[in-house]
N, C-alpha and C. Protein backbone atom coordinates (compact mmCIF):
# COMPACT_ATOMS: atom_id res chain seq x y z
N UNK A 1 0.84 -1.20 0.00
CA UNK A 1 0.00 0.00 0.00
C UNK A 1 0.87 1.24 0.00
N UNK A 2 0.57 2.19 -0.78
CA UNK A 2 1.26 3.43 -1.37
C UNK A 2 0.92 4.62 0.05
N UNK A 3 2.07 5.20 0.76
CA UNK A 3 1.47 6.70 1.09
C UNK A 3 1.58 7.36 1.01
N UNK A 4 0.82 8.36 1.35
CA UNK A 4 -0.15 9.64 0.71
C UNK A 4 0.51 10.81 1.56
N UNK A 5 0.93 11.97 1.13
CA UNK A 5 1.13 13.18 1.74
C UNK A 5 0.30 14.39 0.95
N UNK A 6 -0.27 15.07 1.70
CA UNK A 6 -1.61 15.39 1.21
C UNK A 6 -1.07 16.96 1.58
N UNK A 7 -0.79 18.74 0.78
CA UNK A 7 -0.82 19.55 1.77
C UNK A 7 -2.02 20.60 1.03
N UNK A 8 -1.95 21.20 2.29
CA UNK A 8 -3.34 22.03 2.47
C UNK A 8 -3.14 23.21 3.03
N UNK A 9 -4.17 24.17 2.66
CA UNK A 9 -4.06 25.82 3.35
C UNK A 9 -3.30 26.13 1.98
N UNK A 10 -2.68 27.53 3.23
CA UNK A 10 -2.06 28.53 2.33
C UNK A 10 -0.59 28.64 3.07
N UNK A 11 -0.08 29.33 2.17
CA UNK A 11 1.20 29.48 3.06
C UNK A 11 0.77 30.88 3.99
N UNK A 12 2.47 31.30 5.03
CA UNK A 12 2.76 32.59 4.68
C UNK A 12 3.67 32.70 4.79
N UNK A 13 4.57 34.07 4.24
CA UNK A 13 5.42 34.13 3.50
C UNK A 13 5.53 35.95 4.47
N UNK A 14 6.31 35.89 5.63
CA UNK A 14 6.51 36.97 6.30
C UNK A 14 6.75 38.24 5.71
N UNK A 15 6.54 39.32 6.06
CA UNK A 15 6.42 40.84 5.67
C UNK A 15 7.75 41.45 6.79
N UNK A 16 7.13 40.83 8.02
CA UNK A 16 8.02 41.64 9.23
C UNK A 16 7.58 40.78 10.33
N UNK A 17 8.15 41.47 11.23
CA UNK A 17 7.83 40.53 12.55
C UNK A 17 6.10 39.79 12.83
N UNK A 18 5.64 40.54 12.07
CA UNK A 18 3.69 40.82 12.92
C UNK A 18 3.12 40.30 11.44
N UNK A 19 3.59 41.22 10.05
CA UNK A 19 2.59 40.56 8.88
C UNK A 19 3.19 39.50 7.68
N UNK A 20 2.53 39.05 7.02
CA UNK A 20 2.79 38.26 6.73
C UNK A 20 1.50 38.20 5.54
N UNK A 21 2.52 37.75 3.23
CA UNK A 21 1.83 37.83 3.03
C UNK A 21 0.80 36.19 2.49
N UNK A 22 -0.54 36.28 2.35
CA UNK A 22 -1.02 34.85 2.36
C UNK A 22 -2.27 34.68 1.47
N UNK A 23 -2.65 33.60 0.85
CA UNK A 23 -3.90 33.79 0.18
C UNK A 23 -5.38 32.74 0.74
N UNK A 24 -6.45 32.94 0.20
CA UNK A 24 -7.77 32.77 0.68
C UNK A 24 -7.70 31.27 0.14
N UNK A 25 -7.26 30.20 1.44
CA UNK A 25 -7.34 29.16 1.28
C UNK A 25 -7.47 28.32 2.76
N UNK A 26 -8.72 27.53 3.11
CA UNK A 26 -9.15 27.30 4.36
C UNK A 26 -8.17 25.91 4.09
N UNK A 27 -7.82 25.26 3.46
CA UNK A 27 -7.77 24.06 3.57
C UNK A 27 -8.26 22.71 3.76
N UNK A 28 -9.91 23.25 3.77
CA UNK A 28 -10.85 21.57 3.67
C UNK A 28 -11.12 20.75 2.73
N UNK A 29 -10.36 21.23 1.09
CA UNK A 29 -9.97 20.20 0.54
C UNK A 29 -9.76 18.84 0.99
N UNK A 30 -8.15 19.46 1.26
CA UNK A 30 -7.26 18.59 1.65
C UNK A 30 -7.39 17.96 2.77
N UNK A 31 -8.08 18.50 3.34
CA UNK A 31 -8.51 17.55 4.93
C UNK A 31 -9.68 16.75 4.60
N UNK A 32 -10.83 17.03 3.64
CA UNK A 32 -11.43 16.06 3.52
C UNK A 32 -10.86 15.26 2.46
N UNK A 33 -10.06 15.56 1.93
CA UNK A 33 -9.42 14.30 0.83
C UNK A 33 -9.15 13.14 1.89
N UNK A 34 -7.62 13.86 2.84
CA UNK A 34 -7.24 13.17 4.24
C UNK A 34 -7.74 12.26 4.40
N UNK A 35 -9.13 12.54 4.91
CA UNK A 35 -9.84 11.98 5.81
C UNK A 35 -10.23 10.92 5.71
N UNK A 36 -11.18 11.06 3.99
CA UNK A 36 -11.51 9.71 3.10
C UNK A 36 -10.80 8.92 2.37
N UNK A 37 -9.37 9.30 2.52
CA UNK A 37 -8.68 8.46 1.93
C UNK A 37 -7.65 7.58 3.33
N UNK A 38 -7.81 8.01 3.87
CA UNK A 38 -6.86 7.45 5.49
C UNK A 38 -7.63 5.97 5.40
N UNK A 39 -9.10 5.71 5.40
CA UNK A 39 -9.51 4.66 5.39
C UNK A 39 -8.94 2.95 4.82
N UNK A 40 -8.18 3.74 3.76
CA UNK A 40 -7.00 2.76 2.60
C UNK A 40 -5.71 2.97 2.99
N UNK A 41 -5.16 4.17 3.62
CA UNK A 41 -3.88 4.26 3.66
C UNK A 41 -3.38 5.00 4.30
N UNK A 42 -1.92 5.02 4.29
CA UNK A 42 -1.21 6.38 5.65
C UNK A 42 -1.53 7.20 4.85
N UNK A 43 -1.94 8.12 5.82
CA UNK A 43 -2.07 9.97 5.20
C UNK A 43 -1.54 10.69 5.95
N UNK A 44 -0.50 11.30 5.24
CA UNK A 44 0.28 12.84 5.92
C UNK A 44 -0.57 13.68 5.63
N UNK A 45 -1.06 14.84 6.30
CA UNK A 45 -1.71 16.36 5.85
C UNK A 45 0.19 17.22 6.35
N UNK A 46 0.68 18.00 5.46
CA UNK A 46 1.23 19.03 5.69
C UNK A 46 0.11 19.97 4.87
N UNK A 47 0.05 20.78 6.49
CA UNK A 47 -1.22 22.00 6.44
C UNK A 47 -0.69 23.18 7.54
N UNK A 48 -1.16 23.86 6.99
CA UNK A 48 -1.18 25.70 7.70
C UNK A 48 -2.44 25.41 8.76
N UNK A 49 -2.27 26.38 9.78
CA UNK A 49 -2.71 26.01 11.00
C UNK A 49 -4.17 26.09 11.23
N UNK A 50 -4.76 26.76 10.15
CA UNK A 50 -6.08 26.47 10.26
C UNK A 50 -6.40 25.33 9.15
N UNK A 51 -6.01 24.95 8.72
CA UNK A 51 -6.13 23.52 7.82
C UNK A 51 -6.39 22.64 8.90
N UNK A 52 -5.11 22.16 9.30
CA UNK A 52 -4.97 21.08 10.63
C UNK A 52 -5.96 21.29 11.32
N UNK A 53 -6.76 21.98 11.34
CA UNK A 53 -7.98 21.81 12.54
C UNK A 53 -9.11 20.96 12.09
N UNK A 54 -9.18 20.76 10.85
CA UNK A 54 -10.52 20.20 10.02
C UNK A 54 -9.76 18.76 9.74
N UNK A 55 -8.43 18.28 10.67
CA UNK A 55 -7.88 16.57 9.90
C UNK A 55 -8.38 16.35 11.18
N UNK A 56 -8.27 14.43 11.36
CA UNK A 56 -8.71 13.72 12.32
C UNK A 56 -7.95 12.72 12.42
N UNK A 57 -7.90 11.95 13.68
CA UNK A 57 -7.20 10.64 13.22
C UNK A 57 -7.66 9.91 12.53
N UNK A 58 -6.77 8.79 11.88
CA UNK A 58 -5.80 8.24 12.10
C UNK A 58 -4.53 9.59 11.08
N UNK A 59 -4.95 10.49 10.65
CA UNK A 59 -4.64 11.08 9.61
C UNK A 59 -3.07 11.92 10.43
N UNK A 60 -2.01 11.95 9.58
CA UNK A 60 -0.54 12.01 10.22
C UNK A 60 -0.58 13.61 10.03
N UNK A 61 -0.39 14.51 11.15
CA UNK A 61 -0.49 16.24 10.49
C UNK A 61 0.82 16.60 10.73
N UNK A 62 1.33 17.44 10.31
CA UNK A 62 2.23 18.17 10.01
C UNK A 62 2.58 20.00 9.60
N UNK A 63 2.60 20.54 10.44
CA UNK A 63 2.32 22.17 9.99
C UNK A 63 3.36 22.95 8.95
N UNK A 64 3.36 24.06 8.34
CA UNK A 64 4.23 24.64 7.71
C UNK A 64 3.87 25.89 7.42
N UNK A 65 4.76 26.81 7.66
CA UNK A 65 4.54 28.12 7.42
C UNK A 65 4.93 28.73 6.06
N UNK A 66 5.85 28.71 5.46
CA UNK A 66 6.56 29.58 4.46
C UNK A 66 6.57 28.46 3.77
N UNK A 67 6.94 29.35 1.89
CA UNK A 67 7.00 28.37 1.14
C UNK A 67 8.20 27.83 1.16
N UNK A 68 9.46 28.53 1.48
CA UNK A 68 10.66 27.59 1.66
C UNK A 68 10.17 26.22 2.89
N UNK A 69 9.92 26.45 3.58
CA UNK A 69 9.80 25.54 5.01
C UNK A 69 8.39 24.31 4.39
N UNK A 70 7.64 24.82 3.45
CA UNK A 70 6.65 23.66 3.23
C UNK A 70 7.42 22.94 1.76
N UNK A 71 8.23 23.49 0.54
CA UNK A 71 8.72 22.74 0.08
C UNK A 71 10.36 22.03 0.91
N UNK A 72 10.68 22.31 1.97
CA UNK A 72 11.55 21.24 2.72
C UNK A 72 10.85 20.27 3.01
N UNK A 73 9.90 20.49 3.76
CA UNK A 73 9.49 19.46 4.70
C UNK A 73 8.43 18.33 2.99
N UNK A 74 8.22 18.97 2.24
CA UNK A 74 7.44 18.15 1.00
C UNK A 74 8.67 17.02 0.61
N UNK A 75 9.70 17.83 0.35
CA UNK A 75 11.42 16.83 -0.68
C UNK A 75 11.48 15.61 0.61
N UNK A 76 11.63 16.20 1.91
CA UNK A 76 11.98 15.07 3.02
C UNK A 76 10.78 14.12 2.59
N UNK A 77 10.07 14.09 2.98
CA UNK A 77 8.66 13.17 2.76
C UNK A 77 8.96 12.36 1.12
N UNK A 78 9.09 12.85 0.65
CA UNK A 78 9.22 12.44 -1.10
C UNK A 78 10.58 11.62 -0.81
N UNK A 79 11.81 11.98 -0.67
CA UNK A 79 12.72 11.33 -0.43
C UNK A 79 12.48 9.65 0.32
N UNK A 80 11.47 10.08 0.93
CA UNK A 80 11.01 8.99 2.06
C UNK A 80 10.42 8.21 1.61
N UNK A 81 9.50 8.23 0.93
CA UNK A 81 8.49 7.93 0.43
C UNK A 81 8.32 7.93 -1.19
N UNK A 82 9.65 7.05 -2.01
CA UNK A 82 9.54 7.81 -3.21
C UNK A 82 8.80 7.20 -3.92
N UNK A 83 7.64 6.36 -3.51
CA UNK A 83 6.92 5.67 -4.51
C UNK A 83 5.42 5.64 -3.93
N UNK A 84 5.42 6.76 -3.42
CA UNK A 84 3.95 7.77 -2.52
C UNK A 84 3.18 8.66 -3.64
N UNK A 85 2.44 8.61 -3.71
CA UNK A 85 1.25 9.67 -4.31
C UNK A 85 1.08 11.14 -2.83
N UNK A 86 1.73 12.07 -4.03
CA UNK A 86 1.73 13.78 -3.56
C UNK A 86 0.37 14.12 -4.14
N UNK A 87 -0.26 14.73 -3.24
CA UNK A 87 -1.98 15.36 -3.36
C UNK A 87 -1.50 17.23 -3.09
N UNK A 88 -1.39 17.70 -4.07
CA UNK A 88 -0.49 19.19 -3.43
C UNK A 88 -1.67 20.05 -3.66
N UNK A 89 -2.68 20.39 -2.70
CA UNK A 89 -3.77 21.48 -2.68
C UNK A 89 -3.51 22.46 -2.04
N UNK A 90 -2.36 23.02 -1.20
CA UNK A 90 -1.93 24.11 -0.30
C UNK A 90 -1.94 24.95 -1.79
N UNK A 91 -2.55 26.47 -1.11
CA UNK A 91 -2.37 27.34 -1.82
C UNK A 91 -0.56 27.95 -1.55
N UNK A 92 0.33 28.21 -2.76
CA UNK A 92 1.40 28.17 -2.16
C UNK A 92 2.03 29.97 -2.91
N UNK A 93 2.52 30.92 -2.07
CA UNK A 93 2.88 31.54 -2.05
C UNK A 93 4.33 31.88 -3.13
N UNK A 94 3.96 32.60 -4.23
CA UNK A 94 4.59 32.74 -5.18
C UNK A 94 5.57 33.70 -5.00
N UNK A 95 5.48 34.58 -3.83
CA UNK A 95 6.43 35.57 -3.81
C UNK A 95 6.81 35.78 -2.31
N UNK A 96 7.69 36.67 -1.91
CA UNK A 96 8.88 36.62 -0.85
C UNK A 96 9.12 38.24 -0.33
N UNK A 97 9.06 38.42 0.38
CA UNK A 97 9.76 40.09 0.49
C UNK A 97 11.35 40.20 0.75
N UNK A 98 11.88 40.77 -0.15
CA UNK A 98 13.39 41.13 -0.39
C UNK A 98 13.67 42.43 1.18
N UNK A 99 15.21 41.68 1.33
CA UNK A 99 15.36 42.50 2.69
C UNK A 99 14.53 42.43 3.84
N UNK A 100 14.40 40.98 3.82
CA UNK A 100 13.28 41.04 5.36
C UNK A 100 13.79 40.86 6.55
N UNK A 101 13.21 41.76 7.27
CA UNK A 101 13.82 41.92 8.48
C UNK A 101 13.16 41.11 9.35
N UNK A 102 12.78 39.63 10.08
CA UNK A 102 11.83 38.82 10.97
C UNK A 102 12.20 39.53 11.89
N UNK A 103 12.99 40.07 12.63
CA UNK A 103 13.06 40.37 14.11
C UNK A 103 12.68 41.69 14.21
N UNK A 104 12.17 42.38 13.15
CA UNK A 104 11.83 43.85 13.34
C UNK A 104 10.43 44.03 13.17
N UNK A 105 9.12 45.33 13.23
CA UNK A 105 7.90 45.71 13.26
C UNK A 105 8.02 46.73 11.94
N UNK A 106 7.52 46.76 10.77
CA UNK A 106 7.43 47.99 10.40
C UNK A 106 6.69 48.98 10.81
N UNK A 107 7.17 50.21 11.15
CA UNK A 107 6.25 51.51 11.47
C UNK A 107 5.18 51.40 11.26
N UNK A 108 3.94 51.88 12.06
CA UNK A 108 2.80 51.62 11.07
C UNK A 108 1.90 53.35 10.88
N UNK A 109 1.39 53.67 10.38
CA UNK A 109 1.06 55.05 9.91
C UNK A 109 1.36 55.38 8.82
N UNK A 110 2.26 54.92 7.77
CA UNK A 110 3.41 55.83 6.97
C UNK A 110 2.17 56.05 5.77
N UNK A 111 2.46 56.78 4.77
CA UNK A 111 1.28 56.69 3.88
C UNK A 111 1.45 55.95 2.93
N UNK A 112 2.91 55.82 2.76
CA UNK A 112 3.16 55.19 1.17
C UNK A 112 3.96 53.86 1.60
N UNK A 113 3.60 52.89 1.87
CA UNK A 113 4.45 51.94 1.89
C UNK A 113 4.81 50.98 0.80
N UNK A 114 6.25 51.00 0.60
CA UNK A 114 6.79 49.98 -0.68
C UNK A 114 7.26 48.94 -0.49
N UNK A 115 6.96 47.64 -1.05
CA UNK A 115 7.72 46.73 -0.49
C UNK A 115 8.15 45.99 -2.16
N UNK A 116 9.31 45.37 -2.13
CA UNK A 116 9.75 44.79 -3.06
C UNK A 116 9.86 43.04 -2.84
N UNK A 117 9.34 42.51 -3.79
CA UNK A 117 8.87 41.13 -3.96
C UNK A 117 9.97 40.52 -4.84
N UNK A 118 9.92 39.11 -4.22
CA UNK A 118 10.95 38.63 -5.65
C UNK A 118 10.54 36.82 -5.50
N UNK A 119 10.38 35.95 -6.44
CA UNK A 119 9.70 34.94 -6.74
C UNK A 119 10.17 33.96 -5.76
N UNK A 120 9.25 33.06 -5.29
CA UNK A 120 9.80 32.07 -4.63
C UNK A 120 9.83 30.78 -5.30
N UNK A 121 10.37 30.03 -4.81
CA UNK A 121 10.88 28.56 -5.57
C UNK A 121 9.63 27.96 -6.05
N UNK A 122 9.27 27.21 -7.29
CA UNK A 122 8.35 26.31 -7.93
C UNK A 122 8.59 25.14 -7.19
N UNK A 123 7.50 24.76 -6.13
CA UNK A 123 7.45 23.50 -5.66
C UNK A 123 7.25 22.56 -6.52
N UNK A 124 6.10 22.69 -7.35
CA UNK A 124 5.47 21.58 -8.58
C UNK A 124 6.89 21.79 -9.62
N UNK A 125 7.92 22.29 -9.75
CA UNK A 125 8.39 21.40 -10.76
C UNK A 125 9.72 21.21 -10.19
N UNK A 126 9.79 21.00 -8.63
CA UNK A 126 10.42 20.20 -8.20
C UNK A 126 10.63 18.99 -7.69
N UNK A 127 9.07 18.23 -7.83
CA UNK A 127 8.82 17.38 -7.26
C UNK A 127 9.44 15.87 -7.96
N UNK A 128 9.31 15.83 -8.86
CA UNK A 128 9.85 15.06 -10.09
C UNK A 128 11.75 15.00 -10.08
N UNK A 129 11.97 15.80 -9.44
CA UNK A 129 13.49 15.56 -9.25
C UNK A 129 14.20 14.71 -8.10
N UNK A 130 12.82 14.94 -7.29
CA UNK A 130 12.92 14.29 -5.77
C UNK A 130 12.93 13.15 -6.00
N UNK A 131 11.90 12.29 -6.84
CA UNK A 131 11.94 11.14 -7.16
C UNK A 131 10.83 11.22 -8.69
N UNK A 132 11.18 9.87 -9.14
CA UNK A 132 10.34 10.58 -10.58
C UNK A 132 9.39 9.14 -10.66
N UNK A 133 9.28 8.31 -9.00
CA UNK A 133 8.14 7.32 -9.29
C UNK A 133 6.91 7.87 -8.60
N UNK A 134 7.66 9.09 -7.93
CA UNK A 134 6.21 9.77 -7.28
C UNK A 134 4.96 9.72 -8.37
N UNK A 135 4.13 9.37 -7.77
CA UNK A 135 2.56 10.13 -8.40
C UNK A 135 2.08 11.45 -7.59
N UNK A 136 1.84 12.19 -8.56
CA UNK A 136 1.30 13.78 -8.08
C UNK A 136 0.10 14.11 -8.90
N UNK A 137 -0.62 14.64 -8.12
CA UNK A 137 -2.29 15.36 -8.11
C UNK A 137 -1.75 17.00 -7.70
N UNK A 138 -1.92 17.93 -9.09
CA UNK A 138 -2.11 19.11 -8.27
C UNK A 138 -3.22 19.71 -8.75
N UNK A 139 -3.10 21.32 -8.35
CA UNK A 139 -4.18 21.98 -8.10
C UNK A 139 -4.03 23.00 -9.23
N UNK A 140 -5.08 23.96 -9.75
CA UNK A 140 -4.62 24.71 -10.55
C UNK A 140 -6.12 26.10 -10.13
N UNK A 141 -5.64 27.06 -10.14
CA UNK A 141 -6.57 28.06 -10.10
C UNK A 141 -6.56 28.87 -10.83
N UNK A 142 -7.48 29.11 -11.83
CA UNK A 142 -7.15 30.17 -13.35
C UNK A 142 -7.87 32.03 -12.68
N UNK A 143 -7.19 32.87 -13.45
CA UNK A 143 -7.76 33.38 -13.00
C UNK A 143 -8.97 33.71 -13.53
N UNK A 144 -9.69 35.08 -13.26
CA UNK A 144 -11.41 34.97 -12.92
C UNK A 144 -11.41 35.04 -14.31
N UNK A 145 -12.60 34.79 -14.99
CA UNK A 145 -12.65 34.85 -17.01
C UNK A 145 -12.37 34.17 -17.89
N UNK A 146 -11.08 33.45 -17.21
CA UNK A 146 -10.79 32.16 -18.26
C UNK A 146 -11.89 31.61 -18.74
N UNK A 147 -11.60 31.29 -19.87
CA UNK A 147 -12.71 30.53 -20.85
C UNK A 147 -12.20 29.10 -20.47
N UNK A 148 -13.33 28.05 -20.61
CA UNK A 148 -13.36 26.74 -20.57
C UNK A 148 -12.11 26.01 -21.30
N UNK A 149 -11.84 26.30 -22.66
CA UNK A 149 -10.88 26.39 -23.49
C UNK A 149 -9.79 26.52 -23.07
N UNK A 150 -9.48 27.84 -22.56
CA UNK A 150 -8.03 28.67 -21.59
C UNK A 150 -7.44 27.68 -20.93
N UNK A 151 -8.43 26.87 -20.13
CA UNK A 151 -8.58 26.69 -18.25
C UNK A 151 -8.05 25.06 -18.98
N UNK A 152 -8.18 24.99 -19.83
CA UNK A 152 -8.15 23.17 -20.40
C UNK A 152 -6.46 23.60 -20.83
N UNK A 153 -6.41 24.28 -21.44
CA UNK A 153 -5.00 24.41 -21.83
C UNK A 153 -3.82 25.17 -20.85
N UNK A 154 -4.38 25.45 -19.61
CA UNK A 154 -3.46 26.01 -18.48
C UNK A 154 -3.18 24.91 -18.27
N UNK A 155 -4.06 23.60 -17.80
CA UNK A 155 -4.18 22.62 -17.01
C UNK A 155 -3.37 21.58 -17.19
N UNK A 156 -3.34 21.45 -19.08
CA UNK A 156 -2.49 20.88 -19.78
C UNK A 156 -0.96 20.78 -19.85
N UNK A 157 -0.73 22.34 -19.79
CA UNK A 157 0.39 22.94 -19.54
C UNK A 157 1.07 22.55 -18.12
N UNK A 158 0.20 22.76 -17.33
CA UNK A 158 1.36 22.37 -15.54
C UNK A 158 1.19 21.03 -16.11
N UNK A 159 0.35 20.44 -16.40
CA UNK A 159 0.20 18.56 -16.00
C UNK A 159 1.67 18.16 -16.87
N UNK A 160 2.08 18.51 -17.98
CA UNK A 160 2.92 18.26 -18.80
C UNK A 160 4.30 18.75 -18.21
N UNK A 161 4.36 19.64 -17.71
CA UNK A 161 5.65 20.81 -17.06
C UNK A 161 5.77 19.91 -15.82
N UNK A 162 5.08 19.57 -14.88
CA UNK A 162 5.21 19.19 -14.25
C UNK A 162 5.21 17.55 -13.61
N UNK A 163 4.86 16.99 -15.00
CA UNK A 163 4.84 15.38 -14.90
C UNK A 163 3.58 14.62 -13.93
N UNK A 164 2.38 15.85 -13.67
CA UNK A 164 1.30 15.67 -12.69
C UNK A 164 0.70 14.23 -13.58
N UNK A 165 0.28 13.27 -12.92
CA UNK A 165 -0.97 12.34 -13.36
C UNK A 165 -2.37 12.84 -13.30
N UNK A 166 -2.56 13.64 -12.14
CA UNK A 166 -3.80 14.47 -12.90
C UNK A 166 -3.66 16.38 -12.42
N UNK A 167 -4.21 17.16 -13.13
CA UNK A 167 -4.88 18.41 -12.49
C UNK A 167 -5.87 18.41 -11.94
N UNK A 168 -6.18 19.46 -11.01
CA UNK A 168 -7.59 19.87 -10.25
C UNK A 168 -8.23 20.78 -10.91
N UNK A 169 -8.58 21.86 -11.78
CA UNK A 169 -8.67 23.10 -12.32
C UNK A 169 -9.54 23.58 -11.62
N UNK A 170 -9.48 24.78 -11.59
CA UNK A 170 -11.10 25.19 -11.95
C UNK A 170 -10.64 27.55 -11.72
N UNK A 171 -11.24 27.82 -11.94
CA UNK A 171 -11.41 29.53 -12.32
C UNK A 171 -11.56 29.84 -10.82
N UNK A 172 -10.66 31.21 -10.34
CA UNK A 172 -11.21 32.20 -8.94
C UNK A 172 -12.79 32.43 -9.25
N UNK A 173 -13.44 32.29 -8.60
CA UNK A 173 -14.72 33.30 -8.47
C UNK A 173 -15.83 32.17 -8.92
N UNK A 174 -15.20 30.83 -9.11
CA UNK A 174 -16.26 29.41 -9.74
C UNK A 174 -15.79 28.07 -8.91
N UNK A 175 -15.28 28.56 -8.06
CA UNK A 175 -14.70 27.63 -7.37
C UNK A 175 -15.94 26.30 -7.29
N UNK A 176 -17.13 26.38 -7.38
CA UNK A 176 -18.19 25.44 -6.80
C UNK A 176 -18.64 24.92 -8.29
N UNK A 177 -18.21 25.32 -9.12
CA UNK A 177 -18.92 24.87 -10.53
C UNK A 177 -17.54 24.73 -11.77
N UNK A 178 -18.06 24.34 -13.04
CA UNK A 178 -16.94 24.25 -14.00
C UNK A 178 -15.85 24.06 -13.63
N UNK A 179 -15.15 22.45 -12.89
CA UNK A 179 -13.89 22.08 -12.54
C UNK A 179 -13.51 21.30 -13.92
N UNK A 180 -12.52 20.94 -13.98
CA UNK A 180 -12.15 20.18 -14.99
C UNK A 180 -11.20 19.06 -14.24
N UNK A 181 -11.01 17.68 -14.29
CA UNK A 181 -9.67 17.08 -14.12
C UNK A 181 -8.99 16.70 -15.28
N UNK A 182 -7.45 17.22 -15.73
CA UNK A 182 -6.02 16.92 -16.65
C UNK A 182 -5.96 15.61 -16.22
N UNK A 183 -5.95 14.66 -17.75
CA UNK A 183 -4.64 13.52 -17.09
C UNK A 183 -4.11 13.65 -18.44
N UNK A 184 -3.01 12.82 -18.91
CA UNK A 184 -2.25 12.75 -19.94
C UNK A 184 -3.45 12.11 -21.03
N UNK A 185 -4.42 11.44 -20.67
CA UNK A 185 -4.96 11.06 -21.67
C UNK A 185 -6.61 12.33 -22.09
N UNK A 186 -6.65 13.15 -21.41
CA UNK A 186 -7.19 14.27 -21.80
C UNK A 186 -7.71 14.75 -20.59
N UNK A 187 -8.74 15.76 -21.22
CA UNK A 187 -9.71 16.45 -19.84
C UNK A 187 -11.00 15.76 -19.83
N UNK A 188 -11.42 15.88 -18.11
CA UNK A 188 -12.82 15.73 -18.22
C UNK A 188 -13.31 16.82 -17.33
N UNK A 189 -14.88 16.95 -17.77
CA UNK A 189 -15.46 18.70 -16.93
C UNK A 189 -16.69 18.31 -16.25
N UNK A 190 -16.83 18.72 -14.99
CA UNK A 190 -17.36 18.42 -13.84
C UNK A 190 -18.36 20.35 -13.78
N UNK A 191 -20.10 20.03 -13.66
CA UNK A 191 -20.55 20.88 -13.58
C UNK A 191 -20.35 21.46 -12.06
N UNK A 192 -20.15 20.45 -11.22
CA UNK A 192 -20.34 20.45 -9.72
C UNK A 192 -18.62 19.95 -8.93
N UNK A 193 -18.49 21.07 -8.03
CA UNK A 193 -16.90 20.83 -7.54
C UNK A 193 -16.74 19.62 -6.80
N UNK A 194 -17.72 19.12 -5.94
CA UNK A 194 -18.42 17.64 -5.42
C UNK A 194 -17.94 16.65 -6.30
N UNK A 195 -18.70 16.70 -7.07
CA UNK A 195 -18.52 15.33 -8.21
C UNK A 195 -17.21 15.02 -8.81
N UNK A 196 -16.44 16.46 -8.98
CA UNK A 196 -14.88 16.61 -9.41
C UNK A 196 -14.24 15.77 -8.10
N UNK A 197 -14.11 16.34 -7.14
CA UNK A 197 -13.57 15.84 -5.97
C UNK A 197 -13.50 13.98 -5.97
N UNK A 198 -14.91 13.68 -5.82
CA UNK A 198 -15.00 12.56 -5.94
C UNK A 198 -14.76 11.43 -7.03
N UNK A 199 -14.74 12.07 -7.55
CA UNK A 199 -13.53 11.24 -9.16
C UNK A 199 -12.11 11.27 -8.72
N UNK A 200 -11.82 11.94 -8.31
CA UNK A 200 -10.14 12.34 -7.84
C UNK A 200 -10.09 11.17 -6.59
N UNK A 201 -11.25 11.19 -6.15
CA UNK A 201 -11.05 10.33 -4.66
C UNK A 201 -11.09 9.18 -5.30
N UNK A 202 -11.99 9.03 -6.06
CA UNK A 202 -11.50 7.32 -6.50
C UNK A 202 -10.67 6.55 -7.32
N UNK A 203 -10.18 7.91 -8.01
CA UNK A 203 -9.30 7.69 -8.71
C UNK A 203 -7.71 7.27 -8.34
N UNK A 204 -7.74 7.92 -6.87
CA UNK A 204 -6.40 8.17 -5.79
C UNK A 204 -6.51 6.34 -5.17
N UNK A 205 -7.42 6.38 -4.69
CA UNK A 205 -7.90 5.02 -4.10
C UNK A 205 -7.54 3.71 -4.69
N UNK A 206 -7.90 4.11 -5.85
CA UNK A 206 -7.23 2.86 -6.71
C UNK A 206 -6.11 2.78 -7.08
N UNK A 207 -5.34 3.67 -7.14
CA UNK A 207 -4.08 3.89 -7.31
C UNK A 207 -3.47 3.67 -6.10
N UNK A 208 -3.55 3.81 -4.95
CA UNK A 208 -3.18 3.30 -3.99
C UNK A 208 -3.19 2.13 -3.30
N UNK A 209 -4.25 1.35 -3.42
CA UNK A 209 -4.60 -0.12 -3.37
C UNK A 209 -4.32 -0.60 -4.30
N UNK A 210 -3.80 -0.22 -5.70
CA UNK A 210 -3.59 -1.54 -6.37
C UNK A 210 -2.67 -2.48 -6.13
């Protein structure tokens, strides 16, 4: 039996001592993926701290703050586990603040505040280096407008770049409707985010029990 490291939430990705920046991601995906799939197999959740509140046992948790610190703790696990199915639904923080000071407060009042950003590491197309028998499920969020069309050919694009066995898709602002799942042998489109989910779940399931 294959295991599963599952992550969830969002990152954050510190500003200064106090902020920190992060995006709109609860993490009950991934905790109910967790949950229903623990039944077949070990499940890691690496999740942000309000994620971890929605896992249960028998389900293995694991926290992470930053995107450096959640792709460490992802390579260790993969290293470990190199013939594990990666479920990567954490929303993950694409950018970094240059010159950060953790042990300091910025002023607060000022009118104009600037801060300079600079990219953080691509977890998804590192995963495949870690080991290349991994199986990986990721996530994809288009932004708001994408056409059905677009959203099929974003999806295409990471699944291929990134050696994913399947995508998750789906548009900001449709999160509950028009998902699509990527595999190498094409797309399929899900009116309802439910029904998407649950294809993925059984799809994971069997792949893990076989």
């Amino acid at each position: 039996m294959r295991a599963i490291l599952i992550t969830a939430g969002a990152t954050r990705n510190p500003i200064d001592a106090m902020r920190f920046i992060s995006a709109h991601s609860t993490g009950r995906t991934g905790a109910w993926l967790a949950t229903s799939l623990s039944e077949v197999a070990h499940v890691t959740v690496l999740g942000s701290p309000l994620a971890l509140t929605f896992c249960a046992e028998p389900v293995v948790t694991l926290g992470f703050t930053t995107t450096q610190d959640l792709m460490e703790k992802m390579e260790a696990w993969v290293r470990a586990n190199p013939d594990g199915l990666v479920i990567h639904a954490a929303a993950v923080g694409d950018y970094a603040v240059t010159d950060l000071s953790p042990d300091q407060k910025i002023p607060s009042g000022q009118e104009i505040l600037t801060l300079q950003l600079v990219p953080t590491p691509k977890i998804l197309d590192a995963i495949q280096g870690w080991s290349s028998n991994v199986s990986l499920v990721s996530f994809k969020a288009a932004a708001p407008g994408t056409t059905g069309s677009a959203l099929e050919s974003i999806a295409a694009a990471q699944g291929m770049r990134t050696g994913s066995d399947r995508v998750f898709a789906n548009t900001i602002g449709q999160f509950d409707r028009d998902v699509l799942i990527w595999s190498p042998s094409g797309c399929t489109g899900y009116q309802k985010r439910e029904d998407a989910l649950e294809a993925l779940l059984s799809w994971a399931r069997d792949l893990v029990t076989d």
